[in-house]
Protein backbone atom coordinates (compact mmCIF):
# COMPACT_ATOMS: atom_id res chain seq x y z
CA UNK A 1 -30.60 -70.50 87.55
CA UNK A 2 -30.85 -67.85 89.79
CA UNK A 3 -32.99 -65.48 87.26
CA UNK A 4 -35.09 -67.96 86.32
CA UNK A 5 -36.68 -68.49 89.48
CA UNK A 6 -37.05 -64.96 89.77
CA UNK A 7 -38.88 -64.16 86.47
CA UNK A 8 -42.18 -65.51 85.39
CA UNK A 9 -42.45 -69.03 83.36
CA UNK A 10 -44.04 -66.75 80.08
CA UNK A 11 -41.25 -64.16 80.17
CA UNK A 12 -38.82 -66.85 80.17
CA UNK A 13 -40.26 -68.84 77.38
CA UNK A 14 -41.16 -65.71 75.27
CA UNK A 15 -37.33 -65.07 75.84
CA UNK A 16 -36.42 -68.74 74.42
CA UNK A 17 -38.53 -68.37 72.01
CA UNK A 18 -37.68 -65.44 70.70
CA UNK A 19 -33.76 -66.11 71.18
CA UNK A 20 -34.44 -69.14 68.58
CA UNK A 21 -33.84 -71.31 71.71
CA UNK A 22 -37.16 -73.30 71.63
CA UNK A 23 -35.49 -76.53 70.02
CA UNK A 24 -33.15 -77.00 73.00
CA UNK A 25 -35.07 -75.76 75.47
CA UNK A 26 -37.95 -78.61 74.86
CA UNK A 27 -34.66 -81.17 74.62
CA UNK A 28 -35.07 -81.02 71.01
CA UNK A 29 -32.04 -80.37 68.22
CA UNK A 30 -32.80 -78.59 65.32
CA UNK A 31 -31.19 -81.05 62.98
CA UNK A 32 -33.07 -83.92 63.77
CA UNK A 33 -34.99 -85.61 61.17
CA UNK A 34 -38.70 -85.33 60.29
CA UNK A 35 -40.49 -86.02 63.09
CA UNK A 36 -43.22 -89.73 62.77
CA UNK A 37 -45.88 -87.02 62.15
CA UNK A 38 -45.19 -86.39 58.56
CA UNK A 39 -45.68 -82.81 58.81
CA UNK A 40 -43.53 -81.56 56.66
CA UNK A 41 -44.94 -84.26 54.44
CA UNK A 42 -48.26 -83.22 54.43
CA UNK A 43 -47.35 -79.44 53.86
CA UNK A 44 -46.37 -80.58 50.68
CA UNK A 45 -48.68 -82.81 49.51
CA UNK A 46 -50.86 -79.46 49.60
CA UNK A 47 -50.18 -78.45 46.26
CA UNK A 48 -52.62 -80.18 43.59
CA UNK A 49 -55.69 -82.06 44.53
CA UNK A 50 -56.25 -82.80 48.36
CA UNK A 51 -58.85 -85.15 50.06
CA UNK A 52 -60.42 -81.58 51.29
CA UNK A 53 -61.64 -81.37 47.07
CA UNK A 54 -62.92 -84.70 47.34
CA UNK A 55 -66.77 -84.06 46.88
CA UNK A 56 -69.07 -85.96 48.80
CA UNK A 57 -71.04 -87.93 45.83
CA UNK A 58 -71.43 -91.71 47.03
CA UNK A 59 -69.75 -93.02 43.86
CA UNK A 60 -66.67 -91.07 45.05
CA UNK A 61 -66.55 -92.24 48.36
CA UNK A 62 -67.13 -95.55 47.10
CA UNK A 63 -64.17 -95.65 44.67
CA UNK A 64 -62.01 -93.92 47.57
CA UNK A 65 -63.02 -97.01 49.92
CA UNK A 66 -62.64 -99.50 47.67
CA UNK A 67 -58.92 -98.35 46.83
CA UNK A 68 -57.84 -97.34 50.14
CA UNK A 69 -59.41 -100.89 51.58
CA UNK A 70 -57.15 -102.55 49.02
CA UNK A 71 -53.83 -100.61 50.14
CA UNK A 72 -54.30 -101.13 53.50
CA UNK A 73 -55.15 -105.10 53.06
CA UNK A 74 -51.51 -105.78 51.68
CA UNK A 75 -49.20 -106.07 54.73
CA UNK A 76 -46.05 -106.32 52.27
CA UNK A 77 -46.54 -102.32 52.34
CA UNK A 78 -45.28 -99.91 54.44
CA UNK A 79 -47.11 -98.09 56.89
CA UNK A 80 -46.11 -94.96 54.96
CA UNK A 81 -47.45 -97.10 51.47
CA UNK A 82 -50.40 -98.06 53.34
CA UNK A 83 -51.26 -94.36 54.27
CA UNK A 84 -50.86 -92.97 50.92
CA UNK A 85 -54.08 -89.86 50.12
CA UNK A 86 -56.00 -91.35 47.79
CA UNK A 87 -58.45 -88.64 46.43
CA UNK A 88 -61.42 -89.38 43.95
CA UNK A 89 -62.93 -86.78 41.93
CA UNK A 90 -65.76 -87.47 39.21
CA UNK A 91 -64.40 -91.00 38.69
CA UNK A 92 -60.42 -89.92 38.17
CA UNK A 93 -58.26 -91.21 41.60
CA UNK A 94 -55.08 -89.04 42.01
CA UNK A 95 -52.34 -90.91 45.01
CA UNK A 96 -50.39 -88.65 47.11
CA UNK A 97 -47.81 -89.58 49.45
CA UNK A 98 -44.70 -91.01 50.19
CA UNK A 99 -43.96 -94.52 50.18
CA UNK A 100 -40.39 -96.49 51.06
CA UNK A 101 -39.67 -98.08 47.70
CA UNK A 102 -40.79 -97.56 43.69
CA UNK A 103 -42.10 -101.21 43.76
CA UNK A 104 -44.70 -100.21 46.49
CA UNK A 105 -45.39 -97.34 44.21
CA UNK A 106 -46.18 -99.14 41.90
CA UNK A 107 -48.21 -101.78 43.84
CA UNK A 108 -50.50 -98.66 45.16
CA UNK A 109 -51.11 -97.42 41.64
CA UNK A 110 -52.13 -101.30 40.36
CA UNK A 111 -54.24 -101.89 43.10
CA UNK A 112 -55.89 -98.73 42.61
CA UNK A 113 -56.31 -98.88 38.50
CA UNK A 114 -57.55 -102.08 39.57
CA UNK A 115 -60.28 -100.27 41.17
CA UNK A 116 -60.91 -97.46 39.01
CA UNK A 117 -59.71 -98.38 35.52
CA UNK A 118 -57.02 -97.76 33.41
CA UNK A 119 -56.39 -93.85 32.63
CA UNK A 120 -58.68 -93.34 36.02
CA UNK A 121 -55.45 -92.74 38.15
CA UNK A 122 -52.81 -90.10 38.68
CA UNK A 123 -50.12 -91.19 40.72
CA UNK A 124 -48.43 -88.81 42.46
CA UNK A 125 -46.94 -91.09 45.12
CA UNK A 126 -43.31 -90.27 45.63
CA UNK A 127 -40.46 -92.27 47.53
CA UNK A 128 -39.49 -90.95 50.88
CA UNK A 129 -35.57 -90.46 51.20
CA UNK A 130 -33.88 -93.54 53.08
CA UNK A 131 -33.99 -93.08 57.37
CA UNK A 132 -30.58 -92.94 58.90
CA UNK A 133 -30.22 -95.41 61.46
């Protein structure tokens, strides 16, 4: 305890970090789950289309609305269901995400073929491994 006090806050935190300490000096294990974030999540859900492609044509946007207004309205979902990506490009929809069960998977892609038409949607959607309680 001594040595801390005696050495600056950045030396002792470069020294953490570069010690792989970081985790368990911020309280933190490193075998703790995926944090509420979705980080990790969202790293993957890279690959492919991402809302970033989604042009900004009003027909797009519209069809985006329309389907994400529709997820969100059913409160049988999941929060993770109800924040599925839903990406529109030229008329075809393509659903990212993770959701908690297969039947919300496939609620998501009805509500949004619903929307868009048969053939119009690529789901992607995938189901999130179970939480440890």
């Amino acid at each position: 305890m001594a040595l801390i006090r005696k050495t600056s806050t950045g030396s002792v935190l470069l020294a953490v970090v570069l010690f792989g300490g970081a985790p368990a000096a911020f309280g933190q294990r490193a075998t703790e789950p995926t944090p509420a974030d979705n980080t990790r999540v969202n790293k993957q859900d890279r690959s492919g289309v991402t809302a970033d492609q989604q042009k900004e044509n009003r027909s797009d946007r519209e069809l985006t609305r329309q389907i994400r207004r529709a997820i969100t309205k059913d409160k049988s979902l999941s929060s993770y269901a109800r924040n599925v990506k839903v990406v529109a490009q030229e008329g075809k929809v393509t659903l990212k995400g993770p959701v908690r069960t297969e039947e919300e998977k496939k609620v998501i892609e009805t509500r949004a073929v619903e929307v868009a038409g048969q053939g119009n949607v690529e789901n992607q959607i995938r189901i999130a491994p179970k939480r440890n309680k």
